[in-house]
N, C-alpha and C. Protein backbone atom coordinates (compact mmCIF):
# COMPACT_ATOMS: atom_id res chain seq x y z
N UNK A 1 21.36 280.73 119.95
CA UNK A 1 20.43 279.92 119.20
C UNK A 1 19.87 278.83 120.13
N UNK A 2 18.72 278.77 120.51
CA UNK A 2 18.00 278.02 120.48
C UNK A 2 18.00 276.00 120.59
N UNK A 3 18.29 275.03 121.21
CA UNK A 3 18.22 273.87 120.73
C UNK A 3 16.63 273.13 121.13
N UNK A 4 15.93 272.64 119.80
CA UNK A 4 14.75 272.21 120.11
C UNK A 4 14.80 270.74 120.50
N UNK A 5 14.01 270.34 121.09
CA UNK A 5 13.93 268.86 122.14
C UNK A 5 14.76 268.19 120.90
N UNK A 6 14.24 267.23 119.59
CA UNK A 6 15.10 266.87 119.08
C UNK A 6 16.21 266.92 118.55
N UNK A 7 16.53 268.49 118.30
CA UNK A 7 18.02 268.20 118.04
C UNK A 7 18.92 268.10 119.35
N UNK A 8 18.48 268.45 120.55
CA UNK A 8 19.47 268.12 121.87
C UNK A 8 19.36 266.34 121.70
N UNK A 9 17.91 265.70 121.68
CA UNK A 9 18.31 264.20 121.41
C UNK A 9 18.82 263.85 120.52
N UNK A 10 19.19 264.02 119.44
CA UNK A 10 19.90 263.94 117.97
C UNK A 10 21.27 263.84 118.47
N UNK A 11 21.81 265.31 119.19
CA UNK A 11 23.09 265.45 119.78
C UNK A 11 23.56 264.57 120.87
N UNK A 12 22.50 263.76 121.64
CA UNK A 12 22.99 263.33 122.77
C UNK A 12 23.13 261.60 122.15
N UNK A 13 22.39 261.64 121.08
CA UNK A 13 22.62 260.11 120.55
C UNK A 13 23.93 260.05 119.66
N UNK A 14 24.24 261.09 119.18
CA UNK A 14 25.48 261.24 118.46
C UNK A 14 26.57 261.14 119.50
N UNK A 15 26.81 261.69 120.61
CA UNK A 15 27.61 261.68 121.49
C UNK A 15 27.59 259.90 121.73
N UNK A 16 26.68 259.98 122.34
CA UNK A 16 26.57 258.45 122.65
C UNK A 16 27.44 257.47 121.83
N UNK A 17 27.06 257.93 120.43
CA UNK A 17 27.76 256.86 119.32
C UNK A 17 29.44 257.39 119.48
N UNK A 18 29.75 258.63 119.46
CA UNK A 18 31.39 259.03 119.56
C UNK A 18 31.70 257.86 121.20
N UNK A 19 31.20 258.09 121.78
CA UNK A 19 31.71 256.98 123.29
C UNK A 19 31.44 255.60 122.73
N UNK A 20 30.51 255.51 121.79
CA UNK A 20 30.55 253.86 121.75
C UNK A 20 31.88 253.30 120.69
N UNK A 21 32.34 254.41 119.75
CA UNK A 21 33.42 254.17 119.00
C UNK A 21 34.84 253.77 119.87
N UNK A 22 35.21 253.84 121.03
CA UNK A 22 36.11 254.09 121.71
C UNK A 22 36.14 252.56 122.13
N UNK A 23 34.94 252.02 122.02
CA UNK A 23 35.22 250.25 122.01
C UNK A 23 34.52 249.83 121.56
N UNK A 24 34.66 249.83 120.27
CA UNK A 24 34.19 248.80 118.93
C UNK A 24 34.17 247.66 119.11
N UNK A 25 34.79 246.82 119.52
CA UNK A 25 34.71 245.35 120.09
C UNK A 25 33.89 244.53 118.98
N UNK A 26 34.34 244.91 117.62
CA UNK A 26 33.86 243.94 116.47
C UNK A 26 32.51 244.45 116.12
N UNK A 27 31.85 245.63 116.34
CA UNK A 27 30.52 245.90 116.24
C UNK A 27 30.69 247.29 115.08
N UNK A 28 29.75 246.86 114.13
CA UNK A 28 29.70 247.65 112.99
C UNK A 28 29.44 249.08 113.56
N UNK A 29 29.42 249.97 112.44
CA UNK A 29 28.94 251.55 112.86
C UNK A 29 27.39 251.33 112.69
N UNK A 30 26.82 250.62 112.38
CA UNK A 30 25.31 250.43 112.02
C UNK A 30 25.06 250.55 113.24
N UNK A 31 25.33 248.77 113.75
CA UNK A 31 24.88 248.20 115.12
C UNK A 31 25.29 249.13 116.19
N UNK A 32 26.03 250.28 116.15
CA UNK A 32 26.21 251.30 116.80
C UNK A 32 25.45 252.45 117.15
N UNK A 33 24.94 252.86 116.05
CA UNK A 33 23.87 253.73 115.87
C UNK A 33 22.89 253.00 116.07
N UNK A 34 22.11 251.66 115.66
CA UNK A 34 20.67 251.32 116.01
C UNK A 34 21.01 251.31 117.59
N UNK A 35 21.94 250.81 118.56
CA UNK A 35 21.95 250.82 119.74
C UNK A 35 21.82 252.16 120.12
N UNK A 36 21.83 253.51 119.50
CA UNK A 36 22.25 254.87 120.39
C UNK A 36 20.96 255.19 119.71
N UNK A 37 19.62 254.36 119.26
CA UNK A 37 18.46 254.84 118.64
C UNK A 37 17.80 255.83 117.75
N UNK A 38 19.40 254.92 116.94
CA UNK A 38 19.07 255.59 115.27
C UNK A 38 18.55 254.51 114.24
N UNK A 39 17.44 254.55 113.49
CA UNK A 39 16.62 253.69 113.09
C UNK A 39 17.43 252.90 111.38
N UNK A 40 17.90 254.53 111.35
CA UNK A 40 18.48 253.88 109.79
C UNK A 40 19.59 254.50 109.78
N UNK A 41 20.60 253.46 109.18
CA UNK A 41 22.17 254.12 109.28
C UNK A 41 22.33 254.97 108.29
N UNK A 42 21.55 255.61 107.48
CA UNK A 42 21.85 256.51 106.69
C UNK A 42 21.18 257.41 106.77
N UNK A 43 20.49 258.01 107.87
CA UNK A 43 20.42 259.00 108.47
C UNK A 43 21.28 259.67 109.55
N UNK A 44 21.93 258.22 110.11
CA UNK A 44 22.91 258.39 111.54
C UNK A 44 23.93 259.00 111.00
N UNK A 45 24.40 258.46 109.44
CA UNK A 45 25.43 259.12 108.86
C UNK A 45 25.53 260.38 108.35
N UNK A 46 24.01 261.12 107.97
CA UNK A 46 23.90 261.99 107.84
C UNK A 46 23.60 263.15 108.82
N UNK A 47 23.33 263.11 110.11
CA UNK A 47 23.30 263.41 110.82
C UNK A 47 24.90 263.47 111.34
N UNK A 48 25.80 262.18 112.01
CA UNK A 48 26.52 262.62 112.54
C UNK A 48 27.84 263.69 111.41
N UNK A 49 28.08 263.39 110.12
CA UNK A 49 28.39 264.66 108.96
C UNK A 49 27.96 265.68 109.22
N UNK A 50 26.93 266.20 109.65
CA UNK A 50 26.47 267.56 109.93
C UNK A 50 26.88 268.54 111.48
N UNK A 51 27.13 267.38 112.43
CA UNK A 51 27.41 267.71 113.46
C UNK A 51 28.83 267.68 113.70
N UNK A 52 29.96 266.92 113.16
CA UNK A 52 31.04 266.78 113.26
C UNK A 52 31.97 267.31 111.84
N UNK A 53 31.45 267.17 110.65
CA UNK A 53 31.73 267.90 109.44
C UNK A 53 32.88 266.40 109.12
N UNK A 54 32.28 265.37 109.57
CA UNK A 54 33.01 263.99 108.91
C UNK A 54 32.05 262.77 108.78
N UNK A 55 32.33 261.80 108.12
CA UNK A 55 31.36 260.60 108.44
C UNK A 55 32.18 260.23 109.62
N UNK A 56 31.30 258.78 109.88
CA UNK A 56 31.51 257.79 111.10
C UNK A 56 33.27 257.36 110.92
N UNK A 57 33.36 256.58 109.83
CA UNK A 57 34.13 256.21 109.41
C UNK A 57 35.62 257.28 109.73
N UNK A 58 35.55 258.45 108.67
CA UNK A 58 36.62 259.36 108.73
C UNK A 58 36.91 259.91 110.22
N UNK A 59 35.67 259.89 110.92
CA UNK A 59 36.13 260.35 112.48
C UNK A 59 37.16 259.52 113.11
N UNK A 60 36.20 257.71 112.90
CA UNK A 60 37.10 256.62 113.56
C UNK A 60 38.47 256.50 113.16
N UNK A 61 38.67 257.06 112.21
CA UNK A 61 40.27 256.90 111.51
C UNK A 61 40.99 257.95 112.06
N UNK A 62 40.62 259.07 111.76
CA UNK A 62 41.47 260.43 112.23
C UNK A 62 41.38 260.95 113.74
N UNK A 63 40.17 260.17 114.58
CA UNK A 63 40.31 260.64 116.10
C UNK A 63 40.67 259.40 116.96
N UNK A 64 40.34 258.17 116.41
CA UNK A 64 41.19 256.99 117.42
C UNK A 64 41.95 256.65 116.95
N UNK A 65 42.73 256.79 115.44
CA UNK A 65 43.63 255.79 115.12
C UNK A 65 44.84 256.48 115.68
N UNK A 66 44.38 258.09 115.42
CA UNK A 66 46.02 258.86 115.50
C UNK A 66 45.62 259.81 116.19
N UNK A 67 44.73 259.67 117.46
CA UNK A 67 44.67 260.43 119.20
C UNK A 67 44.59 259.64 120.10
């Protein structure tokens, strides 16, 4: 399959946001995503759910709290 220009940038801003979770340093999941140039956090959330099959949230709990 195929990846068209935006969904490789979609994917590479999502990545971005999984590395920026790794040091939160007091910074919301919003201010996370507008920095990895996602405009509205409820697209970022819907987006990164589709790509990971979790929200922001459930990732940060189940892949940094307890990996």
């Amino acid at each position: 399959m195929k990846t068209t220009p935006i969904q490789y940038l979609i994917k590479y801003r999502l990545q971005k946001a999984v590395e920026a979770f790794y040091s939160l340093e007091g910074r919301s999941i919003g201010d996370i995503a507008y920095s990895c140039g996602f405009s509205d956090a409820t697209y970022f959330n819907r987006c990164f759910k589709k790509e990971f099959g979790c929200t922001p949230t459930e990732y940060i709990v189940a892949k940094l709290n307890n990996g």
